[in-house]
N, C-alpha and C. Protein backbone atom coordinates (compact mmCIF):
# COMPACT_ATOMS: atom_id res chain seq x y z
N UNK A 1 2.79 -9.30 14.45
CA UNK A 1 2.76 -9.44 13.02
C UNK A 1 2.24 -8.17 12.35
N UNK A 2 1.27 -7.47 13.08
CA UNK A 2 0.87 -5.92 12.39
C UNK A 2 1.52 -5.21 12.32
N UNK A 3 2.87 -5.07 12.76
CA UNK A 3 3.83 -3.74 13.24
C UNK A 3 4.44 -4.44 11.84
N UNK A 4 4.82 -5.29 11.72
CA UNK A 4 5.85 -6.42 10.45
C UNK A 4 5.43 -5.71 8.78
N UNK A 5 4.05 -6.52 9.47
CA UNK A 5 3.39 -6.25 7.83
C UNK A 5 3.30 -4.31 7.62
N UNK A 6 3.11 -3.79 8.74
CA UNK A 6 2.63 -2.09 8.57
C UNK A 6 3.80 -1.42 8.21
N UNK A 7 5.02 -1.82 8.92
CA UNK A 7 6.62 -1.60 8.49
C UNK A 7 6.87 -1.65 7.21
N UNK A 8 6.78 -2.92 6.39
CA UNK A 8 6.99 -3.19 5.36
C UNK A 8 6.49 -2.58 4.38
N UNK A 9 4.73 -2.44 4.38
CA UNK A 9 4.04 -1.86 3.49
C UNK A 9 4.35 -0.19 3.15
N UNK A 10 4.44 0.15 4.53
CA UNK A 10 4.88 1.91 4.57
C UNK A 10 6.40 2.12 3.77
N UNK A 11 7.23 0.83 4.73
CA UNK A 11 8.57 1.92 3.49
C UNK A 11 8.41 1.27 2.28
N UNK A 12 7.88 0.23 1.35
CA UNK A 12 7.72 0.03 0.36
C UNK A 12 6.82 0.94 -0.57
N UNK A 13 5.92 1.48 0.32
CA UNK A 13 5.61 2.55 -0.73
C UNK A 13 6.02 3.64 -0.88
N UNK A 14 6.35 4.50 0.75
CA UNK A 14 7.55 5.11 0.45
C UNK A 14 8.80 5.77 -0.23
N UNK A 15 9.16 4.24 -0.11
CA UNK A 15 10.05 4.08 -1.13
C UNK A 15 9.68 4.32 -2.55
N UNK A 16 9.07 3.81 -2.97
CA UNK A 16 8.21 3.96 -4.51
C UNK A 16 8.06 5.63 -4.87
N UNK A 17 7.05 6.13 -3.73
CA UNK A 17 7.33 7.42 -3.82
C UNK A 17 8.29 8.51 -3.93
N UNK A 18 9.25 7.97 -3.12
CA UNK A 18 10.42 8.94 -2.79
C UNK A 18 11.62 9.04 -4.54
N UNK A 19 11.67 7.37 -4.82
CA UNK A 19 11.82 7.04 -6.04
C UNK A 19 11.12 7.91 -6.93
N UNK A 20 9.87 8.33 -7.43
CA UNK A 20 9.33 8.75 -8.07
C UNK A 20 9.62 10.55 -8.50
N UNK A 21 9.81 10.58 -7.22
CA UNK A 21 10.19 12.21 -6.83
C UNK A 21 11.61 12.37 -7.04
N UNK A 22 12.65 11.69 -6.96
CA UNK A 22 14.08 11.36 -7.78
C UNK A 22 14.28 11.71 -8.56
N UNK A 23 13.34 10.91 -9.83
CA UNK A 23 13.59 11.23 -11.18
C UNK A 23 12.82 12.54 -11.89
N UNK A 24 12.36 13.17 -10.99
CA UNK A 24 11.62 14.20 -11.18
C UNK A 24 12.58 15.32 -10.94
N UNK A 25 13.98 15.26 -10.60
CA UNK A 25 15.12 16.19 -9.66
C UNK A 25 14.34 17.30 -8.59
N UNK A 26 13.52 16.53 -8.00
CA UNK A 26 13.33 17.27 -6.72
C UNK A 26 14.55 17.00 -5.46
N UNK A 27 14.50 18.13 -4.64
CA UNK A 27 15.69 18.49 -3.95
C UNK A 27 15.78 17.14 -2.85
N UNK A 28 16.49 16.74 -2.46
CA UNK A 28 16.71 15.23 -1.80
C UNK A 28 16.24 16.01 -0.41
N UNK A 29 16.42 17.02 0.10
CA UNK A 29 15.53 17.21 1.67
C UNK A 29 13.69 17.14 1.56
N UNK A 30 13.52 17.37 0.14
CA UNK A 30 11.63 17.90 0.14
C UNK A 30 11.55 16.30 0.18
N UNK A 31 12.10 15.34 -0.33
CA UNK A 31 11.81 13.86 -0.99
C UNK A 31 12.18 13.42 0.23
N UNK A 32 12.88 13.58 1.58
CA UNK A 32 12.82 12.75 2.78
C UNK A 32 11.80 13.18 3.25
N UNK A 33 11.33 14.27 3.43
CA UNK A 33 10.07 14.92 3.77
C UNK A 33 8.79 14.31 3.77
N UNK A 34 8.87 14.39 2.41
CA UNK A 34 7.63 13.89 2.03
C UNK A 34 7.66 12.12 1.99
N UNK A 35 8.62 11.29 1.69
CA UNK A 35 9.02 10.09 1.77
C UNK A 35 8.05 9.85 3.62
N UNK A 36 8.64 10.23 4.40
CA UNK A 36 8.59 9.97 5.55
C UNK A 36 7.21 10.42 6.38
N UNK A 37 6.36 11.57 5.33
CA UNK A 37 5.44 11.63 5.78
C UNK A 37 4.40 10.58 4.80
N UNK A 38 4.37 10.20 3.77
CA UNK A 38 3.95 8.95 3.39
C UNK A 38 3.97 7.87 4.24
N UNK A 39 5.40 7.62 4.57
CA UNK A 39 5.40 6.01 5.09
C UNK A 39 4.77 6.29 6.75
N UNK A 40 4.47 7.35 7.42
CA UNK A 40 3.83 7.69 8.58
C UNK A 40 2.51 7.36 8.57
N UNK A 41 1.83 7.93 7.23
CA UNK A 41 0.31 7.75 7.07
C UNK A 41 0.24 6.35 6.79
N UNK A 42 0.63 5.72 5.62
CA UNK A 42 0.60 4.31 5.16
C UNK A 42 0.75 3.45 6.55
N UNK A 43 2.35 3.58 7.44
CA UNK A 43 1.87 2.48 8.34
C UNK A 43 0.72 3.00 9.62
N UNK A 44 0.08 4.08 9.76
CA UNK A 44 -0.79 4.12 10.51
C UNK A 44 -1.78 3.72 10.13
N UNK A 45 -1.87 3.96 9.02
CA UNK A 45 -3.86 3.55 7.89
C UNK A 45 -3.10 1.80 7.96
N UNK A 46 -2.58 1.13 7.70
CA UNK A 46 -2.10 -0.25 7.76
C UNK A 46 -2.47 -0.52 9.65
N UNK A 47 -2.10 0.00 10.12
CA UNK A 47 -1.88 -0.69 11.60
C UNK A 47 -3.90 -0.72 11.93
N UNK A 48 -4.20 0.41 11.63
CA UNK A 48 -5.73 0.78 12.16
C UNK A 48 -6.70 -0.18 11.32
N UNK A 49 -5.87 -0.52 10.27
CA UNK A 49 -7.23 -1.41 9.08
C UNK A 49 -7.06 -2.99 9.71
N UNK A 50 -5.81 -3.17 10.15
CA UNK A 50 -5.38 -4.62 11.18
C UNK A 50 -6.07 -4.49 12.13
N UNK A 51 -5.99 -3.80 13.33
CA UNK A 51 -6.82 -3.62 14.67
C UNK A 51 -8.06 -3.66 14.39
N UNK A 52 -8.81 -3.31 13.26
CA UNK A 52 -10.36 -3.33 12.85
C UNK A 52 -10.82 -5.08 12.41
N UNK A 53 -10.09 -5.59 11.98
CA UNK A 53 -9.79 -7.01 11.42
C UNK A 53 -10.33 -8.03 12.50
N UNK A 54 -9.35 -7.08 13.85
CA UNK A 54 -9.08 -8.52 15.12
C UNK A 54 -10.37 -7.54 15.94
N UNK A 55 -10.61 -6.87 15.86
CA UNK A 55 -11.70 -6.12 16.77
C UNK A 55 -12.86 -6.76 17.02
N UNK A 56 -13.08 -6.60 18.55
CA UNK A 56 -14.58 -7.19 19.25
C UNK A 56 -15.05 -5.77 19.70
N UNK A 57 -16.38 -5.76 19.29
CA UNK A 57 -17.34 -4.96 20.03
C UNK A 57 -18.14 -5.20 21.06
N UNK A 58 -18.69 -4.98 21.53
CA UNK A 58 -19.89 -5.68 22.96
C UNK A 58 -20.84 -3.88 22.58
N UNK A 59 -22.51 -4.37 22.43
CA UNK A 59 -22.83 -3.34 22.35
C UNK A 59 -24.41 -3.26 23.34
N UNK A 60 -24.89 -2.26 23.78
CA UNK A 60 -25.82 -2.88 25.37
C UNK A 60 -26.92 -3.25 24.27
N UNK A 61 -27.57 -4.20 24.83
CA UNK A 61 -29.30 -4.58 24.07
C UNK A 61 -30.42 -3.81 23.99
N UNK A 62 -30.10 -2.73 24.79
CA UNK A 62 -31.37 -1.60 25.04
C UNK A 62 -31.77 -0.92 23.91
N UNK A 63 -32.29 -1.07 23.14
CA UNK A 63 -32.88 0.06 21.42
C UNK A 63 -32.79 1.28 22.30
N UNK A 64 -31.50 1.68 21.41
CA UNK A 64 -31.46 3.16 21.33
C UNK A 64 -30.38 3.65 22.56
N UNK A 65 -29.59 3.02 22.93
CA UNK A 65 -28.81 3.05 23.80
C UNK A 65 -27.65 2.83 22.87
N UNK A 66 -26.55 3.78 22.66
CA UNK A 66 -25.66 4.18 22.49
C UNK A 66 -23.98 3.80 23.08
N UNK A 67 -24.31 2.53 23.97
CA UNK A 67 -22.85 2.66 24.80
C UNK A 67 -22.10 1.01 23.76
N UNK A 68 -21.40 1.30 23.91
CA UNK A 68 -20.19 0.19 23.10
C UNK A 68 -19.11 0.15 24.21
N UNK A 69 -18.49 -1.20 23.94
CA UNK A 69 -16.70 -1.44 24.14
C UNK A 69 -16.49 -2.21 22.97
N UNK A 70 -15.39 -1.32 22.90
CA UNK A 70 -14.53 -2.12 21.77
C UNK A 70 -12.81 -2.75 22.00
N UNK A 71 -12.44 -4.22 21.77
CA UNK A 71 -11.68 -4.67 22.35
C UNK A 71 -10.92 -4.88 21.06
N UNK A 72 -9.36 -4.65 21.47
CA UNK A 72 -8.82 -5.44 20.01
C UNK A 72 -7.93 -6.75 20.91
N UNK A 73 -7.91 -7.60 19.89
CA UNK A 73 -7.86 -9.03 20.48
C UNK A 73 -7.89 -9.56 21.87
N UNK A 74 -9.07 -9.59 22.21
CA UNK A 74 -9.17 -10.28 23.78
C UNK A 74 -9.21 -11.58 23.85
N UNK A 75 -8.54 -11.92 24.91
CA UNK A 75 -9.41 -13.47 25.37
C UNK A 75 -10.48 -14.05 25.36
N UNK A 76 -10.80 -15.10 25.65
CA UNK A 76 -12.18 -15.60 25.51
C UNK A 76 -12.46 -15.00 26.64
N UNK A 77 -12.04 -15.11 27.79
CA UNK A 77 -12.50 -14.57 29.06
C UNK A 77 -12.73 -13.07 29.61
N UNK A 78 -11.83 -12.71 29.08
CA UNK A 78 -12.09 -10.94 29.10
C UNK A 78 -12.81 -10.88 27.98
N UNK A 79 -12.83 -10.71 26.76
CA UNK A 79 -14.36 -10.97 26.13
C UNK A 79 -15.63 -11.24 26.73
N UNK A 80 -15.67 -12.19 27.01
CA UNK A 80 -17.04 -12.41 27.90
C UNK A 80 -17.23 -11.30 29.30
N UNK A 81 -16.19 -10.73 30.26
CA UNK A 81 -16.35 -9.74 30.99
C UNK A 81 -16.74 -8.82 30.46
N UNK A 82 -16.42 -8.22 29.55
CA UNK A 82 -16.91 -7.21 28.64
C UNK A 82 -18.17 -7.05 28.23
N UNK A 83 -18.86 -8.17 27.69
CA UNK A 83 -19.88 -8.20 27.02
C UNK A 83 -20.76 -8.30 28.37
N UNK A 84 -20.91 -9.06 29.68
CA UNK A 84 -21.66 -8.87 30.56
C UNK A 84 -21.67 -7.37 31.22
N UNK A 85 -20.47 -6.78 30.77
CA UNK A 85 -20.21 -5.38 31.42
C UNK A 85 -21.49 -4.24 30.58
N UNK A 86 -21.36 -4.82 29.58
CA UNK A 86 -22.17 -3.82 28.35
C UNK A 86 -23.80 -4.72 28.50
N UNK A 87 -23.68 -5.72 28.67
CA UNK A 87 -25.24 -5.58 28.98
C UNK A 87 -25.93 -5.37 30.07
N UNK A 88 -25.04 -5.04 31.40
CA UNK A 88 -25.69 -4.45 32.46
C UNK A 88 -25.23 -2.86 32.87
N UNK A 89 -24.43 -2.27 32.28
CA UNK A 89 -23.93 -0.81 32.49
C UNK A 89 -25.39 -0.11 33.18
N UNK A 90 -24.90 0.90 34.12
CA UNK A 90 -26.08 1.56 34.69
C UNK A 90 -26.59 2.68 33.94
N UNK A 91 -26.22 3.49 33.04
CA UNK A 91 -26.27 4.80 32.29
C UNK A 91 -26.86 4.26 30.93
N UNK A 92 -27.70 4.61 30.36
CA UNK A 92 -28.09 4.41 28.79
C UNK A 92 -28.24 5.61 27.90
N UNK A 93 -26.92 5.77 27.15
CA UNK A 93 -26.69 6.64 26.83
C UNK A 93 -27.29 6.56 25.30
């Protein structure tokens, strides 16, 4: 469903943009250009703000220890591997 919605959002604005730059008589190669480097950023900033949404962290209990995993949508069960992984790691970084 993130690829759906990130698809959509990117060439719709895109689009909007590229539109915009049209009626402006910019040259139709600068307006795919730039069209396409819009809808690149839009569905990447869209895909990364989704993955942050569904994201699990596991972070160790030690004050001042620095180590994380970060999971995007796990199981209940690999979730829980994770999180026992991060509260016994040997290194405290």
């Amino acid at each position: 469903m993130s690829l759906t919605v990130a698809v959509t959002v990117g060439g719709v604005v895109a689009a909007d943009y590229a539109w915009q730059l049209a009626t402006h008589d910019v040259p139709v190669l600068l307006i795919a250009g730039c069209a396409l480097a819009v809808y690149a950023t839009v569905h990447v900033a869209v895909r990364r703000a989704m993955d942050e949404l569904r994201a699990t962290t596991h972070r160790c209990a030690i004050p001042g220890c620095r180590f994380r995993i970060r999971l995007v949508n796990p199981d209940p069960g690999e979730s829980r591997r994770w999180q026992e992984v991060a509260a016994s790691h040997p290194a405290h970084v």
